[in-house]
C-alpha atoms as a PDB file:
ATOM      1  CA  UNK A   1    -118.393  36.722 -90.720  1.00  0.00           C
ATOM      2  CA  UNK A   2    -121.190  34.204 -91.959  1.00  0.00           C
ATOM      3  CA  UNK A   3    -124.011  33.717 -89.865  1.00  0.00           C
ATOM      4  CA  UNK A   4    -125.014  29.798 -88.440  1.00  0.00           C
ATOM      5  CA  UNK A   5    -127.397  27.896 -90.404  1.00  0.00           C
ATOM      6  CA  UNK A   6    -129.320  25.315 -88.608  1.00  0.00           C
ATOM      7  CA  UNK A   7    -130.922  22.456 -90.733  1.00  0.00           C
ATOM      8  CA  UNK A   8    -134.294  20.500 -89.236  1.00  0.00           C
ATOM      9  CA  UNK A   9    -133.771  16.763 -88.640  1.00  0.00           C
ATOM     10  CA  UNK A  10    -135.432  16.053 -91.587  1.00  0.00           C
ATOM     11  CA  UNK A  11    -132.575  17.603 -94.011  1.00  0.00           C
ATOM     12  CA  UNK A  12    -129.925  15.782 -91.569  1.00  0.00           C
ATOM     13  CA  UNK A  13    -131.755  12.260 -92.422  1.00  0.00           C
ATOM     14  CA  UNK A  14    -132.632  12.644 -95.790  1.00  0.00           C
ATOM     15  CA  UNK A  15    -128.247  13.773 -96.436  1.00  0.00           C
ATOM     16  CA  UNK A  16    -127.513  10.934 -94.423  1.00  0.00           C
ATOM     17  CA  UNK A  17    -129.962   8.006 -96.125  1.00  0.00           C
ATOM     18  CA  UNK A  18    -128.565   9.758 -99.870  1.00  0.00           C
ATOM     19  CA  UNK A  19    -125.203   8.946 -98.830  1.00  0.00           C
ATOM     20  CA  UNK A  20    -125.449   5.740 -97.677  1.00  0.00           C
ATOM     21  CA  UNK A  21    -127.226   5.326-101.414  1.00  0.00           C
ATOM     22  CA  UNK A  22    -123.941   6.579-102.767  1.00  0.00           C
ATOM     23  CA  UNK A  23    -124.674   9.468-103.342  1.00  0.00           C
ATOM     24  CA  UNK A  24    -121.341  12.176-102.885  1.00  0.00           C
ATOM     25  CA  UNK A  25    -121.241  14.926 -99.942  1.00  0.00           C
ATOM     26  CA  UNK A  26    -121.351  17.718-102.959  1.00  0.00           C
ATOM     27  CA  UNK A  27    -124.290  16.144-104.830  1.00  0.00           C
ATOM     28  CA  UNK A  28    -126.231  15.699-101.707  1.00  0.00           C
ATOM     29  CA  UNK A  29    -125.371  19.164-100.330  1.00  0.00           C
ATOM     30  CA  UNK A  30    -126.480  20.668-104.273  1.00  0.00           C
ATOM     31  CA  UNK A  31    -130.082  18.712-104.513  1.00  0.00           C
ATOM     32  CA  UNK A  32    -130.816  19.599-100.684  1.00  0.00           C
ATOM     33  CA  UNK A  33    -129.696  23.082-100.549  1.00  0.00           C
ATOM     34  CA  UNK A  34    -127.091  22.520 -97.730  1.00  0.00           C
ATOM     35  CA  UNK A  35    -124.832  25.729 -97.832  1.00  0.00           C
ATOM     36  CA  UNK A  36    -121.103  23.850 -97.509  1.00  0.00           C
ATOM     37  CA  UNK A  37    -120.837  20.330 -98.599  1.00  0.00           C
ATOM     38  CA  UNK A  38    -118.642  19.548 -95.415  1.00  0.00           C
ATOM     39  CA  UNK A  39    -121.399  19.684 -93.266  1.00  0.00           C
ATOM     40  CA  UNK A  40    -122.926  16.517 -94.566  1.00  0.00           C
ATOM     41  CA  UNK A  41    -119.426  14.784 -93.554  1.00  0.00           C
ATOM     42  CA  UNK A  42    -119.781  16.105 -90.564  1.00  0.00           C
ATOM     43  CA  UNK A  43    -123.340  14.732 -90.156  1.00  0.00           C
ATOM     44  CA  UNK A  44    -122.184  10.770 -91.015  1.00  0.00           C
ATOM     45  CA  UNK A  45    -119.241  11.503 -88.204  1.00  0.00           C
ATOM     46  CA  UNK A  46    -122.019  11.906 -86.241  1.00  0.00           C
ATOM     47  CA  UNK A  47    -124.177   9.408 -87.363  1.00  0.00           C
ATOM     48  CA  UNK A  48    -121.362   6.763 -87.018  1.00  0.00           C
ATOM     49  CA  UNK A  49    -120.802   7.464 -83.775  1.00  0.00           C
ATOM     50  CA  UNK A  50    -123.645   7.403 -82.242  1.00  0.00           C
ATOM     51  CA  UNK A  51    -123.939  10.996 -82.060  1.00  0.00           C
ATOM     52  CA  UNK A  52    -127.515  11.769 -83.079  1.00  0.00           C
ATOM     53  CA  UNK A  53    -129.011  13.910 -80.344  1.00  0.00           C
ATOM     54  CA  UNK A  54    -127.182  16.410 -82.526  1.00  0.00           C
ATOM     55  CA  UNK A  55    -130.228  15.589 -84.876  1.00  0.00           C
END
C-alpha cells in the first residue's frame, strides 16, 4: 500500500490557475510533479464547490 502525499497550497493553486489556462489534468500533474493526475480533478471539484479549506 502507497503512502499519502500531501501537496502545500501553493501546488493546489498553481494546478488549479494551469487548468483554467487549458492546460490538461496529465500535463499539469507532469510539469508540477503531482504523483496521479486524478488528483488535480479532484482539486477543481473542490475548487468549484466552494470547497477550499481543503487548500
Amino acid at each position: 500500500m502507497g503512502k499519502r502525499v500531501h501537496y502545500p497550497a501553493e501546488i493546489k493553486w498553481k494546478a488549479i490557475k494551469m487548468f483554467e489556462n487549458g492546460h490538461s489534468s496529465t500535463e499539469i500533474s507532469d510539469v508540477l510533479g503531482i504523483k496521479n493526475s486524478s488528483q488535480v480533478r479532484i482539486w477543481m471539484q473542490w475548487y468549484r464547490n466552494g470547497e477550499t479549506i481543503h487548500f
